[in-house]
PDB file of N, CA and C in Angstrom:
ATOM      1  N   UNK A   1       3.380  16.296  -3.463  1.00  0.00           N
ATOM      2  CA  UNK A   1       2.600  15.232  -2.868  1.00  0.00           C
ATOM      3  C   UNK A   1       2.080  14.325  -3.977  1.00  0.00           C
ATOM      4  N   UNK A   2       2.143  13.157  -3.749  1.00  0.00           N
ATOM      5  CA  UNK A   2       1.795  12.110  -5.054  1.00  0.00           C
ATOM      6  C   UNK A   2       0.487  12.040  -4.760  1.00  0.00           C
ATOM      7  N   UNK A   3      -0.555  11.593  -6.009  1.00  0.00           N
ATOM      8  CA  UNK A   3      -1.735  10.789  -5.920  1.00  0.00           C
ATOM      9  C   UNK A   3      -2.300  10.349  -5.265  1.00  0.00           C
ATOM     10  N   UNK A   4      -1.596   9.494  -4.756  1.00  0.00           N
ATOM     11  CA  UNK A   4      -1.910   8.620  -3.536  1.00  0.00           C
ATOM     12  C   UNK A   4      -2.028   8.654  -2.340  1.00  0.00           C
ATOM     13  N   UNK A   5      -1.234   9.618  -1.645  1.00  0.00           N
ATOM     14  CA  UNK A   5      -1.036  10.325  -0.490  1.00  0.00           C
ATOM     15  C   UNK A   5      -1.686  11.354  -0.725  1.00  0.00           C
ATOM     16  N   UNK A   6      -2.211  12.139  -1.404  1.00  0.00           N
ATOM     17  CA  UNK A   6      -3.306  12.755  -1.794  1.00  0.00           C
ATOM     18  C   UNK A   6      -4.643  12.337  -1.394  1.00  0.00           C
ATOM     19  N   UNK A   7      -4.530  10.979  -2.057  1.00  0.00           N
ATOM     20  CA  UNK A   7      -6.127  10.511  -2.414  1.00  0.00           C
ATOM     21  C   UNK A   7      -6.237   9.466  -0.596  1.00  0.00           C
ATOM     22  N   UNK A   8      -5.061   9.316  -0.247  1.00  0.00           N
ATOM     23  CA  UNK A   8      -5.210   8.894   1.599  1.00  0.00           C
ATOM     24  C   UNK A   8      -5.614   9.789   2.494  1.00  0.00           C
ATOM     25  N   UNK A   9      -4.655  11.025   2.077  1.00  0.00           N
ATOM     26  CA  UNK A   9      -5.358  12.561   3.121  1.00  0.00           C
ATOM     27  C   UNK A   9      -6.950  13.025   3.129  1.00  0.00           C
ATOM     28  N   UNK A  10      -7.739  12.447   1.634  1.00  0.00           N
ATOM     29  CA  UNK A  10      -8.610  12.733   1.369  1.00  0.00           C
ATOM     30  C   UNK A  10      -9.699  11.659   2.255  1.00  0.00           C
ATOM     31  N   UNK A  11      -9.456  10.831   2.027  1.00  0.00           N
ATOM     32  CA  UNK A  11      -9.714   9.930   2.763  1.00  0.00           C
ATOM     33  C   UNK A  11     -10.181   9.887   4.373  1.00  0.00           C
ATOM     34  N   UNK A  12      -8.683  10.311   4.749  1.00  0.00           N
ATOM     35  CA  UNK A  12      -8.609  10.040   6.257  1.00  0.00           C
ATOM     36  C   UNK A  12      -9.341  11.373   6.317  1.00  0.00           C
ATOM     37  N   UNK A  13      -9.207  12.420   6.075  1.00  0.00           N
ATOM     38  CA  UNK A  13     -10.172  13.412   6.357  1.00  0.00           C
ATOM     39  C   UNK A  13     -12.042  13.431   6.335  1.00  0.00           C
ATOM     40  N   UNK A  14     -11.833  12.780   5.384  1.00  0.00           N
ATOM     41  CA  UNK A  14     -13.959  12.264   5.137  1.00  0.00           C
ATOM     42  C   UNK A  14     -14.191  11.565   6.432  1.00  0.00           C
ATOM     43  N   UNK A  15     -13.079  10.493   6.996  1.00  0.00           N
ATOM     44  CA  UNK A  15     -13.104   9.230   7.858  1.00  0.00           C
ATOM     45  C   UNK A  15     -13.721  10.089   9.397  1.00  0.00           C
ATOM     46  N   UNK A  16     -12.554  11.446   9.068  1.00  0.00           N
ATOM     47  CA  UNK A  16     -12.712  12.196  10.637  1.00  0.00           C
ATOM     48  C   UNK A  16     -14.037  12.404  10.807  1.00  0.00           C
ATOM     49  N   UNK A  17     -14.395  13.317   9.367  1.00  0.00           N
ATOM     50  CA  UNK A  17     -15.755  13.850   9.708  1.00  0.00           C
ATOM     51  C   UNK A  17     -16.877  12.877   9.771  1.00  0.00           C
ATOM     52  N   UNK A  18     -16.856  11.637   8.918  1.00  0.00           N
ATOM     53  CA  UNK A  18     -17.626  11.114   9.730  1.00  0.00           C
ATOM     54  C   UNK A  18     -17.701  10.050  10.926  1.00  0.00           C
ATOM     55  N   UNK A  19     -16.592  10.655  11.838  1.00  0.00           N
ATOM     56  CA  UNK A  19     -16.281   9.699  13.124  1.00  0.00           C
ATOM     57  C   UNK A  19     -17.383  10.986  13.982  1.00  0.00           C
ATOM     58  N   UNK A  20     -16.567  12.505  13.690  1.00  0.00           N
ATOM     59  CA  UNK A  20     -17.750  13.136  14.374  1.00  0.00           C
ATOM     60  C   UNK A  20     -19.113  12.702  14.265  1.00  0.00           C
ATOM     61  N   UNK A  21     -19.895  12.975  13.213  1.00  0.00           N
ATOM     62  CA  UNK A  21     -21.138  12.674  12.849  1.00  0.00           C
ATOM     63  C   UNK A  21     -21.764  11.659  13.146  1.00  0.00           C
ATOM     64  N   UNK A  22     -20.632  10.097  13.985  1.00  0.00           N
ATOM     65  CA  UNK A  22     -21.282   9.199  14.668  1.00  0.00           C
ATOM     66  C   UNK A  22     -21.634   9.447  16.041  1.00  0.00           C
ATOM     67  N   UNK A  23     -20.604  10.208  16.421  1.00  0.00           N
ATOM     68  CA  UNK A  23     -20.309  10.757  18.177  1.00  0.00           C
ATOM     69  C   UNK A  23     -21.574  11.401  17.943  1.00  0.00           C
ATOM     70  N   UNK A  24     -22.005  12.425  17.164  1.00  0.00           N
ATOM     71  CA  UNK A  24     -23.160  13.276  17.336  1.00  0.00           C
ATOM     72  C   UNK A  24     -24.546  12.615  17.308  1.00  0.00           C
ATOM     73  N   UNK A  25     -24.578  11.641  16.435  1.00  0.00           N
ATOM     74  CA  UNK A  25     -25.752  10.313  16.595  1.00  0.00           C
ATOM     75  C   UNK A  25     -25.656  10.199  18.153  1.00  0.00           C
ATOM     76  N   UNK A  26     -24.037   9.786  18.480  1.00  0.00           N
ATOM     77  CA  UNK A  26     -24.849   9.212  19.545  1.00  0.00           C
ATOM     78  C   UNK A  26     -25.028  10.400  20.519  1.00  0.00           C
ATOM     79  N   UNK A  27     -24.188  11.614  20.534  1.00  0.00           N
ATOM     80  CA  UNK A  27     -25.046  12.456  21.630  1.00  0.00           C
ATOM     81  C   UNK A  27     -26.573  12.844  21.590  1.00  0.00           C
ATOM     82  N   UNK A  28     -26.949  12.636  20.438  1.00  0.00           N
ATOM     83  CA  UNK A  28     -28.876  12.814  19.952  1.00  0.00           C
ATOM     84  C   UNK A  28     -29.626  11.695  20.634  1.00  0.00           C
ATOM     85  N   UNK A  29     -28.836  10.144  20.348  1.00  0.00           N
ATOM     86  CA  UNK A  29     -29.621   9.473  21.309  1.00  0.00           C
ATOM     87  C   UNK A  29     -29.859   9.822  22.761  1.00  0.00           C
ATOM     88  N   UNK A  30     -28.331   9.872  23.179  1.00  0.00           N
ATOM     89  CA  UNK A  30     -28.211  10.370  24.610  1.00  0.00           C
ATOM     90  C   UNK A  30     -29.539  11.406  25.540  1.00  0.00           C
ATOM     91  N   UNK A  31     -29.812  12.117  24.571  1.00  0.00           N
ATOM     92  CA  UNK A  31     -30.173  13.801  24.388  1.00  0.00           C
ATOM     93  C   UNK A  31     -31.949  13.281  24.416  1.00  0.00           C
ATOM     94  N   UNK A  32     -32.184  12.101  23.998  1.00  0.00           N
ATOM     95  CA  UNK A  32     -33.653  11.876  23.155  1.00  0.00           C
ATOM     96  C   UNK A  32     -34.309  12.789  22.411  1.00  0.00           C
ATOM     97  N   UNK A  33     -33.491  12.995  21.282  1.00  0.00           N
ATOM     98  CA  UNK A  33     -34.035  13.680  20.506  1.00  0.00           C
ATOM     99  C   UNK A  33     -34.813  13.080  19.696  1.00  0.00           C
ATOM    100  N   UNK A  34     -35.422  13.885  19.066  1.00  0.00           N
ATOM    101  CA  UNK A  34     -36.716  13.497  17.891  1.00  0.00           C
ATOM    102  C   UNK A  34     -36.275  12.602  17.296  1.00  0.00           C
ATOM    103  N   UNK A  35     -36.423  11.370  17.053  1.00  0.00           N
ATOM    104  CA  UNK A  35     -36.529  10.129  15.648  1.00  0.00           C
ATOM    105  C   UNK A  35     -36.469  10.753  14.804  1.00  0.00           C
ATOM    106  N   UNK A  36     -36.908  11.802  13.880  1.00  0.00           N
ATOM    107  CA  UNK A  36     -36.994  12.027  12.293  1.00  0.00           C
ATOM    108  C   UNK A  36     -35.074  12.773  12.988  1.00  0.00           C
ATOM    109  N   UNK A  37     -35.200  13.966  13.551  1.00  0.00           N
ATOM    110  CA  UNK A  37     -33.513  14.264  13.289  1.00  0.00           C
ATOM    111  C   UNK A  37     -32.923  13.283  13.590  1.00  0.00           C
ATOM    112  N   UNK A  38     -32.909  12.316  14.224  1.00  0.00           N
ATOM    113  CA  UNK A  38     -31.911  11.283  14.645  1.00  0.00           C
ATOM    114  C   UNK A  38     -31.580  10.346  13.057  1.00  0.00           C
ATOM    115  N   UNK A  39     -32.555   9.979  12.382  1.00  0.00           N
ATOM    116  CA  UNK A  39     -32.956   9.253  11.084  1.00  0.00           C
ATOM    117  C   UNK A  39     -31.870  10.095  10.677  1.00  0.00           C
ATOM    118  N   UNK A  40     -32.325  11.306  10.409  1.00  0.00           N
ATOM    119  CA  UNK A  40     -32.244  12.315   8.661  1.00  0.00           C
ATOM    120  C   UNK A  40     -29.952  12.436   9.052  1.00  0.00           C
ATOM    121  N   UNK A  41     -29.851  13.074  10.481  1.00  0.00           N
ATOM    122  CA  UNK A  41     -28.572  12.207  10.492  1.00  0.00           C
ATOM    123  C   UNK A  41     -27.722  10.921  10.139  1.00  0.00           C
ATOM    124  N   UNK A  42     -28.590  10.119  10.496  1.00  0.00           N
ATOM    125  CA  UNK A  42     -28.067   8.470  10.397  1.00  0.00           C
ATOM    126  C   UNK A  42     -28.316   8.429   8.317  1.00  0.00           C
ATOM    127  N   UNK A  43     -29.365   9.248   8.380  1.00  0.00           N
ATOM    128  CA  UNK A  43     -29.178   8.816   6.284  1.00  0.00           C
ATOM    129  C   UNK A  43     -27.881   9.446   5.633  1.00  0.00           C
ATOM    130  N   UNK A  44     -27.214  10.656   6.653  1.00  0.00           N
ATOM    131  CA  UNK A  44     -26.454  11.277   6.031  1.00  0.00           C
ATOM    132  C   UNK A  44     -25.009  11.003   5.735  1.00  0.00           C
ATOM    133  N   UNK A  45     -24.972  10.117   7.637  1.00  0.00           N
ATOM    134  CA  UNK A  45     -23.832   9.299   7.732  1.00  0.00           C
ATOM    135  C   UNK A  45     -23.697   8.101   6.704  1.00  0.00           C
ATOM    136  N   UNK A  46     -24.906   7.543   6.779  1.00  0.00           N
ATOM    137  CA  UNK A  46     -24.483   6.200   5.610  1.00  0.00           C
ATOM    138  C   UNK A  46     -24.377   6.557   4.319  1.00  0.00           C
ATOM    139  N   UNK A  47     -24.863   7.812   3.677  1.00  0.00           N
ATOM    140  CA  UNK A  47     -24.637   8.160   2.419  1.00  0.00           C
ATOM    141  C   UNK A  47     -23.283   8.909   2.486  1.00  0.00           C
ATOM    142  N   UNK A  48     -22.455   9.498   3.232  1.00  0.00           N
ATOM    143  CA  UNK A  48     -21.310   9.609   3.606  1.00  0.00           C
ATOM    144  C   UNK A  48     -20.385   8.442   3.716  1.00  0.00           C
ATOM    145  N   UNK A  49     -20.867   7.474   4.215  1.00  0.00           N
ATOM    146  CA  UNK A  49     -20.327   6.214   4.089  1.00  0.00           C
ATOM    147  C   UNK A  49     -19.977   5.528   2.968  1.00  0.00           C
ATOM    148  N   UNK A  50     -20.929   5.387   1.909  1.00  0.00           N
ATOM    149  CA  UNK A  50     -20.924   4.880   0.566  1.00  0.00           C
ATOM    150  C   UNK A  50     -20.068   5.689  -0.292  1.00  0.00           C
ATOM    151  N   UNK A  51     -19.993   7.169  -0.221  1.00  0.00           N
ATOM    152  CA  UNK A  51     -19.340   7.736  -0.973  1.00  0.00           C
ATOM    153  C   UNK A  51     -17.600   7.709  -0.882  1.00  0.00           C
ATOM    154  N   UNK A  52     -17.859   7.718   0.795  1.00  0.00           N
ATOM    155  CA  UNK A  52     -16.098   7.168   1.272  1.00  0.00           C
ATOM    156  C   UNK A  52     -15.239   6.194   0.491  1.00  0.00           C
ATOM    157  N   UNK A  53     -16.462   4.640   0.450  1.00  0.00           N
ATOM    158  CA  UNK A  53     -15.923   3.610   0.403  1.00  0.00           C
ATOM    159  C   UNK A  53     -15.917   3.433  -1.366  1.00  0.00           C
ATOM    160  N   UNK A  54     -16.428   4.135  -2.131  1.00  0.00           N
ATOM    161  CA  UNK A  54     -16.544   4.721  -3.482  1.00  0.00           C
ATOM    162  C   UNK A  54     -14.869   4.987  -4.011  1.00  0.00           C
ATOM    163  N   UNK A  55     -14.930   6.219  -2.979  1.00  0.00           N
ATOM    164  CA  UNK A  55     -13.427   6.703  -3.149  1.00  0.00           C
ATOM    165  C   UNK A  55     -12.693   6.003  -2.975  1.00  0.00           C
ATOM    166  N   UNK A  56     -12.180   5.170  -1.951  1.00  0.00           N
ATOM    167  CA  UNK A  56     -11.408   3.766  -1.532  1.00  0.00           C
ATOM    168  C   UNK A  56     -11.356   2.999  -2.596  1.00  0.00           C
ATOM    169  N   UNK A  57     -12.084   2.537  -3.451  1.00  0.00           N
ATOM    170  CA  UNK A  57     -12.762   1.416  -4.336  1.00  0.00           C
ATOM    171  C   UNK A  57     -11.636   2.374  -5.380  1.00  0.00           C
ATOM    172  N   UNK A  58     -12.023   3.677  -6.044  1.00  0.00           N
ATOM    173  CA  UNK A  58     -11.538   3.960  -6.880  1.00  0.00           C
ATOM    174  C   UNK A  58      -9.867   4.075  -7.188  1.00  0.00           C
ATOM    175  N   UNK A  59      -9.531   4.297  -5.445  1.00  0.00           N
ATOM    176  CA  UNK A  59      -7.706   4.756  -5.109  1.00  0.00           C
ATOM    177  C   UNK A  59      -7.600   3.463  -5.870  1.00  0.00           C
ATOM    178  N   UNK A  60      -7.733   2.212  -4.680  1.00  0.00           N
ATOM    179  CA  UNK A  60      -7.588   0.961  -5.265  1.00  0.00           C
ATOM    180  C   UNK A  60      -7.812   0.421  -6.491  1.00  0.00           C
ATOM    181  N   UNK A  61      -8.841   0.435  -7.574  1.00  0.00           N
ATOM    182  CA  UNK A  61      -8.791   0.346  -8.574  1.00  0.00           C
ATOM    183  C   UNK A  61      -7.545   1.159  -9.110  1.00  0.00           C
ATOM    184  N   UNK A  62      -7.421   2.338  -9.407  1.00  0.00           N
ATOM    185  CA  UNK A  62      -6.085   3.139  -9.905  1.00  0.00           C
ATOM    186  C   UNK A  62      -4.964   2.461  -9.669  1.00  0.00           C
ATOM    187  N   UNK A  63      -4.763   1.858  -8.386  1.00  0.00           N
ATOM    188  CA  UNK A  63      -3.460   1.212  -8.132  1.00  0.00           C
ATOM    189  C   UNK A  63      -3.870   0.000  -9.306  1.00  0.00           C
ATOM    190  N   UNK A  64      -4.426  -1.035  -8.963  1.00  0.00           N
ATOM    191  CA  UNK A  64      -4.705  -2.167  -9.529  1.00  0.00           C
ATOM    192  C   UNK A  64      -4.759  -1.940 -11.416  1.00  0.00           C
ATOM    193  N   UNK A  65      -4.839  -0.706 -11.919  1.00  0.00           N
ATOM    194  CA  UNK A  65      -5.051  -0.552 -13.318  1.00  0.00           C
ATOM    195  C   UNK A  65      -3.089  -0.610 -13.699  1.00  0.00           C
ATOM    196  N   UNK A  66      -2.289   0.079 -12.751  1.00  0.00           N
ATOM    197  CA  UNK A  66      -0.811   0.299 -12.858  1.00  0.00           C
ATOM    198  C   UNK A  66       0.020  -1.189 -13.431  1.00  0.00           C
ATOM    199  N   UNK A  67      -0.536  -2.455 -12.490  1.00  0.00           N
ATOM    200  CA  UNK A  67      -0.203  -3.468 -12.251  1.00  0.00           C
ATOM    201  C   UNK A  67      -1.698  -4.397 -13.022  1.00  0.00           C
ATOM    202  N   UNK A  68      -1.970  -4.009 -14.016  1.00  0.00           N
ATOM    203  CA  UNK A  68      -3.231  -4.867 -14.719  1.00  0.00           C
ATOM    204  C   UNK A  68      -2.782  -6.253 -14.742  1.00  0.00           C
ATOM    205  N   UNK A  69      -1.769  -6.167 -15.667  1.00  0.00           N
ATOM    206  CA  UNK A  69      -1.685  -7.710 -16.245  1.00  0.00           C
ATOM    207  C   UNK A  69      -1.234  -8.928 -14.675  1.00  0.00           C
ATOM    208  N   UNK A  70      -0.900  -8.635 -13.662  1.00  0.00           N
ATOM    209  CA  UNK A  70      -0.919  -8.911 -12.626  1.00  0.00           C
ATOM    210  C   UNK A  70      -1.841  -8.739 -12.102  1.00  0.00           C
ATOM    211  N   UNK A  71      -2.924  -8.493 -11.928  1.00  0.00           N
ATOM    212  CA  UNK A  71      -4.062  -8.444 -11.041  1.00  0.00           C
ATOM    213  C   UNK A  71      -5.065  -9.235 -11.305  1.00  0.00           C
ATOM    214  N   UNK A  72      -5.479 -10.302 -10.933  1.00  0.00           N
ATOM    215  CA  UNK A  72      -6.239 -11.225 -10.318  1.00  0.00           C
ATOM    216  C   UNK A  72      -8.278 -10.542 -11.274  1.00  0.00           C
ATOM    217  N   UNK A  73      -8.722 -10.759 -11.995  1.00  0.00           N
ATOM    218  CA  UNK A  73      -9.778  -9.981 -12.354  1.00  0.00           C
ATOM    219  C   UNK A  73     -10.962 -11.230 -10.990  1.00  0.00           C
ATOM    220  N   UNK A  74     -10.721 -11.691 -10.838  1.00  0.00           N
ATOM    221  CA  UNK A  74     -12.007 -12.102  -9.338  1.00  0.00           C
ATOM    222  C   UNK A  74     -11.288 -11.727  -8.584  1.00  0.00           C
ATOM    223  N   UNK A  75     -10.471 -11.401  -8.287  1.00  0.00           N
ATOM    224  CA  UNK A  75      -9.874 -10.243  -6.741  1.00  0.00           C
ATOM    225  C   UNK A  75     -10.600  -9.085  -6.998  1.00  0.00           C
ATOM    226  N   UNK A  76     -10.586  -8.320  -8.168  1.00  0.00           N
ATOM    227  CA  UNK A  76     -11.545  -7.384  -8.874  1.00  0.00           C
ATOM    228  C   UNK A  76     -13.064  -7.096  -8.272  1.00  0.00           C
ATOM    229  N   UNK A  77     -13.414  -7.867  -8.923  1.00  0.00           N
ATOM    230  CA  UNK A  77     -14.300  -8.409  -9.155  1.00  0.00           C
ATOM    231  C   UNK A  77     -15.518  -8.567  -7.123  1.00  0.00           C
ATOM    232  N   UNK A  78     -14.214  -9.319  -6.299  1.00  0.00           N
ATOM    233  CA  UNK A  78     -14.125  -9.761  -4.948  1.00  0.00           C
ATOM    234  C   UNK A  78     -14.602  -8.173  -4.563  1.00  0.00           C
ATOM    235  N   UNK A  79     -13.438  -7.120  -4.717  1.00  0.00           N
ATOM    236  CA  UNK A  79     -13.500  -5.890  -4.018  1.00  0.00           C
ATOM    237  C   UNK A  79     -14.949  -5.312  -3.649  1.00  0.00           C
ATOM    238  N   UNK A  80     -15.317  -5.042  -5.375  1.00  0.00           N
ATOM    239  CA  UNK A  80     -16.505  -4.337  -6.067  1.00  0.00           C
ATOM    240  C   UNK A  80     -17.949  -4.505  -5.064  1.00  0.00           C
ATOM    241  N   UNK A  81     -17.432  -6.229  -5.370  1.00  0.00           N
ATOM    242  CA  UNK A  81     -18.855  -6.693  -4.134  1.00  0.00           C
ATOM    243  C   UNK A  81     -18.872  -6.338  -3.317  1.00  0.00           C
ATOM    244  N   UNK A  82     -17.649  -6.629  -2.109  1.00  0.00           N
ATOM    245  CA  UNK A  82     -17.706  -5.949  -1.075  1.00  0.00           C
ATOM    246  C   UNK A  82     -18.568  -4.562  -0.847  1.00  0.00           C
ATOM    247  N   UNK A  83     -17.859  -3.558  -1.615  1.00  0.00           N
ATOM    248  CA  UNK A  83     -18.429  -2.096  -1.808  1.00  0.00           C
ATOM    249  C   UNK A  83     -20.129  -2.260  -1.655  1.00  0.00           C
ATOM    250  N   UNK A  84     -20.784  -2.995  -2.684  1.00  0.00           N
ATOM    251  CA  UNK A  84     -22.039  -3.235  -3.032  1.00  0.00           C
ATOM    252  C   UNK A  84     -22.769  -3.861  -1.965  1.00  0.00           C
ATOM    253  N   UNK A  85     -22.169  -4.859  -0.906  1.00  0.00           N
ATOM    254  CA  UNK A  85     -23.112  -4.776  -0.099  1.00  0.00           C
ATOM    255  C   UNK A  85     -23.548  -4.072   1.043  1.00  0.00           C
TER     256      UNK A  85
END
């Protein structure tokens, strides 16, 4: 298995778990559960989130280091931000 298809399986797998972990937000709303568990979930998902899109950032960078002298450094540059906001 290459790198890459590696670093996609890895990926799509984080993606699953946190597709559950939204469904479960929303069965807590559903449920009216307590605000602080509903929160301390929702912090876990978005810090799950950031770390996803971390990994993404990095596949992509790796590709983009292969093909340097071709790559655009404000396409770069473009990505990064994205990530950051």
């Amino acid at each position: 298995m290459t790198a890459a298809l590696q670093d996609k399986t890895k990926i799509l797998h984080r993606l699953r778990r946190l597709e559950g972990q939204v469904r479960g937000l929303q069965k807590m709303v559903e449920e009216d559960r307590e605000c602080k568990e509903i929160l301390t979930l929702l912090s876990g998902v978005r810090s799950a989130l950031d770390s996803v899109g971390e990994e993404i950032l990095e596949a992509y960078l790796a590709r983009c280091q292969a093909n340097l002298e071709r790559t655009d450094p404000a396409q770069l540059v473009e990505v990064v931000r994205l990530l950051r906001r």
